[in-house]
Protein backbone atom coordinates (compact mmCIF):
# COMPACT_ATOMS: atom_id res chain seq x y z
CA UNK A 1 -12.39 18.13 -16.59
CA UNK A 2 -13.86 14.80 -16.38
CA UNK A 3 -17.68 14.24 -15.88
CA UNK A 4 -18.67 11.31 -13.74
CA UNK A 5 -19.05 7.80 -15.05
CA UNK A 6 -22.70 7.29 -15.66
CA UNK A 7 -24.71 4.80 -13.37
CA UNK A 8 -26.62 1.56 -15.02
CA UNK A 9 -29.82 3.11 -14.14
CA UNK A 10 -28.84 6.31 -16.05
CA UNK A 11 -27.86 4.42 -19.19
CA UNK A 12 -31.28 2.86 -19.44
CA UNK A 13 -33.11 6.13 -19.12
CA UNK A 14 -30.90 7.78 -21.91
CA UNK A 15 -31.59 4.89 -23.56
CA UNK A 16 -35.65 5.24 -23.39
CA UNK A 17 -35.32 9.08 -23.49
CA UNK A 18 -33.74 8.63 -27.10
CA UNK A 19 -36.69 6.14 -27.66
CA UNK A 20 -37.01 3.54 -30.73
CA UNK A 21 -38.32 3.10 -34.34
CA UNK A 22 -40.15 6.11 -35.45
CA UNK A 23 -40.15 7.78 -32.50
CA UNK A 24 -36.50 8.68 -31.76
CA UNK A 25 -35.20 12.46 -30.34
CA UNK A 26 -32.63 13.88 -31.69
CA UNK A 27 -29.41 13.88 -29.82
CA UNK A 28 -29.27 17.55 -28.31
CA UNK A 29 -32.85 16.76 -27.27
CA UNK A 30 -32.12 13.57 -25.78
CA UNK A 31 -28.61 15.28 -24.09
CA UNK A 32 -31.06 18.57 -22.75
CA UNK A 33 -33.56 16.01 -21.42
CA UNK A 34 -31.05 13.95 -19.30
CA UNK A 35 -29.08 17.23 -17.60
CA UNK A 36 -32.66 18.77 -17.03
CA UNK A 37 -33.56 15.69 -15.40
CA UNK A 38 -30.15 14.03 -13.41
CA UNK A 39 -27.52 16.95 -13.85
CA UNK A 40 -29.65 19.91 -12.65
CA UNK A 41 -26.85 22.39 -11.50
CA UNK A 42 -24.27 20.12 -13.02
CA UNK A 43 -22.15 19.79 -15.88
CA UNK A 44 -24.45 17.96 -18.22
CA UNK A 45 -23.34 15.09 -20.48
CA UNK A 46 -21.66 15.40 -24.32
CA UNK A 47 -23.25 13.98 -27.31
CA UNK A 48 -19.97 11.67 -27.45
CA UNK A 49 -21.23 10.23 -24.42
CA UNK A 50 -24.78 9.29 -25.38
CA UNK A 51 -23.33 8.47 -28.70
CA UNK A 52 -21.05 5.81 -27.45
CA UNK A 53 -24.02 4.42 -24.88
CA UNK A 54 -26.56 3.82 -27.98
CA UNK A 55 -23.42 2.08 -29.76
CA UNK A 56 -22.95 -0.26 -27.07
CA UNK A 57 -26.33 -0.99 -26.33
CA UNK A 58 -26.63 -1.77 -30.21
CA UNK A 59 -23.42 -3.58 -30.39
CA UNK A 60 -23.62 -5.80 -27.21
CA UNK A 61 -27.28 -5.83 -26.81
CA UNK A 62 -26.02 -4.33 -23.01
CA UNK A 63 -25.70 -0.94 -20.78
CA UNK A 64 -22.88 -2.35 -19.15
CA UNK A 65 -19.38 -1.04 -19.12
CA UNK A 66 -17.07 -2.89 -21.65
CA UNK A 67 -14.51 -5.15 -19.77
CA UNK A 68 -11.16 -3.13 -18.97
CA UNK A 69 -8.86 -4.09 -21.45
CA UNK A 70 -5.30 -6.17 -20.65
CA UNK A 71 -4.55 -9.16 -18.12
CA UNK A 72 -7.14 -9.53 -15.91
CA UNK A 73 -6.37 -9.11 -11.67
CA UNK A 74 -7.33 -12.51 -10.74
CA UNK A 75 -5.32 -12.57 -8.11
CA UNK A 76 -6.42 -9.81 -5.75
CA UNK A 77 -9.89 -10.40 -5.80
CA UNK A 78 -11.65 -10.72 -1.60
CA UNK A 79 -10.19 -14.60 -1.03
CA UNK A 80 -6.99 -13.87 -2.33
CA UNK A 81 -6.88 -10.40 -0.08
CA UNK A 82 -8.00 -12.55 2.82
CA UNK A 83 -5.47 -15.17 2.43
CA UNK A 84 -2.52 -13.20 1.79
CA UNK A 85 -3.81 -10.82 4.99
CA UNK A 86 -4.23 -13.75 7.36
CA UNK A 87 -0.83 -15.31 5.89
CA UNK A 88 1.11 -12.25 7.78
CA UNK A 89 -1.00 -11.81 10.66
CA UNK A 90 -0.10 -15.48 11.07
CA UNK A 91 3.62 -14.58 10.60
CA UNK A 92 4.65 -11.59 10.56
CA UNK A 93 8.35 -11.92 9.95
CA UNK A 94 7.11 -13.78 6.19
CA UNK A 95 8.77 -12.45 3.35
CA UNK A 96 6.60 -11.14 0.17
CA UNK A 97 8.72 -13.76 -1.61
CA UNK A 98 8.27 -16.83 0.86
CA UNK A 99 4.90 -15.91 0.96
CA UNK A 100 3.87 -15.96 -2.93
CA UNK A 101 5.81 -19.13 -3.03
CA UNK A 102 3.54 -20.58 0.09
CA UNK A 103 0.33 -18.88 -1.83
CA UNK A 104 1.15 -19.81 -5.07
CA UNK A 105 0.82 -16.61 -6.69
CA UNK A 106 3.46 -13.77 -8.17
CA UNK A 107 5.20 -11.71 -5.51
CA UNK A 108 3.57 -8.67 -7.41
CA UNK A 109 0.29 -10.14 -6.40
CA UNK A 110 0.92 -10.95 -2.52
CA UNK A 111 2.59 -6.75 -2.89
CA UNK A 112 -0.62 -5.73 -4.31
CA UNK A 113 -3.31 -7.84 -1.68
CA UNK A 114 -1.11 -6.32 0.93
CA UNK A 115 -1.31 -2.32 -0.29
CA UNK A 116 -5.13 -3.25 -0.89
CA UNK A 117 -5.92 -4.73 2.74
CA UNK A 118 -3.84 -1.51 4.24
CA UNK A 119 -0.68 -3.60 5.49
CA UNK A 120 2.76 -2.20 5.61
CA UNK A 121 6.43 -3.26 6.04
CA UNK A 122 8.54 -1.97 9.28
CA UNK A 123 11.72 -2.51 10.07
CA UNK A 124 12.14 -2.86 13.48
CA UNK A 125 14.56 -0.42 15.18
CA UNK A 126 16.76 -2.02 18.54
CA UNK A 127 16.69 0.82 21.90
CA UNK A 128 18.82 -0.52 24.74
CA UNK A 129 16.79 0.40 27.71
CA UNK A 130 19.07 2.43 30.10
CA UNK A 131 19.92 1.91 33.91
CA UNK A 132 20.36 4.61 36.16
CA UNK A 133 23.87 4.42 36.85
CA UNK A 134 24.55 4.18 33.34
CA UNK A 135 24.52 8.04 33.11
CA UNK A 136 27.45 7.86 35.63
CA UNK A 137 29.47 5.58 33.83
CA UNK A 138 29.32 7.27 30.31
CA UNK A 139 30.83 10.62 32.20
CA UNK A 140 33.36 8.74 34.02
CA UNK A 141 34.66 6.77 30.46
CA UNK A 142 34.66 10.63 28.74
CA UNK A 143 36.73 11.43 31.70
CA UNK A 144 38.99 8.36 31.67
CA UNK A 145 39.18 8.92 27.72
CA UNK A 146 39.68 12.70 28.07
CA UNK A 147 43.01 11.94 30.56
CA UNK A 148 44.20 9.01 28.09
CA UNK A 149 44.23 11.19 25.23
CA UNK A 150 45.88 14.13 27.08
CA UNK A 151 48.25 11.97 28.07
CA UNK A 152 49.34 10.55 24.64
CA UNK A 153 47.81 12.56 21.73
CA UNK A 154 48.84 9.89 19.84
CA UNK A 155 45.81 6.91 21.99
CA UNK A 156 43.04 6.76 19.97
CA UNK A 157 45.12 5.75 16.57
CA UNK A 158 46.08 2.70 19.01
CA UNK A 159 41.92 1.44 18.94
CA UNK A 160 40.48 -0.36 16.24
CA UNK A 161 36.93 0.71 15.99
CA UNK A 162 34.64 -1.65 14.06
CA UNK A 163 31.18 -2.22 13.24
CA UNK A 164 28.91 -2.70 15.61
CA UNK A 165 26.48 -5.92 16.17
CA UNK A 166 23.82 -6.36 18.33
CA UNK A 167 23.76 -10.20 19.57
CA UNK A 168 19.98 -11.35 21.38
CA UNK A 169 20.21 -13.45 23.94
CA UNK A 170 18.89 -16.47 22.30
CA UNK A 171 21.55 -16.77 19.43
CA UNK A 172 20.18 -14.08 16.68
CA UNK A 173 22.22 -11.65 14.75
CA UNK A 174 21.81 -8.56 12.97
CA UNK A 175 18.24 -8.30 11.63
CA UNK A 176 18.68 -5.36 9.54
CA UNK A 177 17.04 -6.61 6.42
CA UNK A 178 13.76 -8.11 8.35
CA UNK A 179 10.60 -6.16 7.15
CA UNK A 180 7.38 -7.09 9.63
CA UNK A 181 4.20 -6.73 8.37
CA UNK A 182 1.22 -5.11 10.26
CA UNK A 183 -1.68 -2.84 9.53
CA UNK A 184 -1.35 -0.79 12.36
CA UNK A 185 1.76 1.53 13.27
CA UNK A 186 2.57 0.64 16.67
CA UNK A 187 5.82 1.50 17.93
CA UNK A 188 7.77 -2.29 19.01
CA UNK A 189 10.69 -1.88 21.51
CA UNK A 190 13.19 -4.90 22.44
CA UNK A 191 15.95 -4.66 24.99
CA UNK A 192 19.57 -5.97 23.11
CA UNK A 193 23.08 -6.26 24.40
CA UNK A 194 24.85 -4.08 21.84
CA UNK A 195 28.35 -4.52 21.89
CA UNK A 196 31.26 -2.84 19.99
């Protein structure tokens, strides 16, 4: 179970409930007051917890929350996030790589900006768009295959099947490894010439 943080405003009135000099409650009066007054119907808070508030208020002369420990995030803070965001909306087809090197920050950090501002990678997936006779052709080259093959069992050990490749018709090749990046899932069709 874990109780919610408490709020700057609550610190301060734990803080005067416990009160100063002379006058100072004891800590199960001071932890009774606080439920009965912001946790009504709640799990109240521990004596650990009001123990470490009066520590740090004592220590640091502050209610606030101690800085998170480790490297700070400098990097994904709003500008960065916009940047990095209107870097890909820009171009779409930039890598994370390219893109920290254009930024000037660690691919980790342009990954990060991206999962924060909602944008994901797609790979875009090639349809060919299909005519209306080309139902009647694909029956008529199973039938033409079906009479080769009865013909000579011994046909299709006579064709070299290879890997396919889809050529566009302005020179490109293969885009298997392109990621796009987008914050919406819309569904992207192109028409290729797909040949065997």
């Amino acid at each position: 179970f874990q109780m919610a943080s408490l709020t700057e405003q609550e610190r301060i009135s734990l803080l005067m409930m416990r009160g100063w000099g002379d006058r100072q409650r004891s800590y199960n009066e001071v932890v009774d007051l606080f439920s009965a007054t912001f946790r009504v119907g709640e799990a109240g808070i521990s004596k650990g917890t009001l123990s470490k508030t009066i520590r740090r208020f004592e220590e640091t002369g502050s209610n606030k929350s101690r800085p998170k420990p480790g490297r700070p995030k400098s990097e994904t803070n709003d500008e960065h996030q916009f940047e990095v965001a209107l870097s890909f909306v820009e171009n779409r087809r930039l890598s994370t790589r390219n893109g920290a090197q254009q930024l000037g920050m660690s691919q980790r950090s342009v990954l990060r900006n991206l999962k924060h501002v909602k944008f994901h990678p797609y790979k875009i997936h090639l349809h060919q768009e299909l005519n209306e006779d080309d139902f009647d052709r694909r029956v008529q080259f199973c039938e033409i295959m079906m009479d080769r093959i009865h013909q000579d069992p011994n046909f299709l050990h006579l064709i070299a099947f290879t890997d396919e490749s889809t050529f566009q018709l302005n020179g490109e090749i293969n885009r298997h490894n392109f990621r796009y990046w987008r914050n919406l899932s819309k569904c992207t069709i192109k028409i290729d010439v797909l040949v065997f």
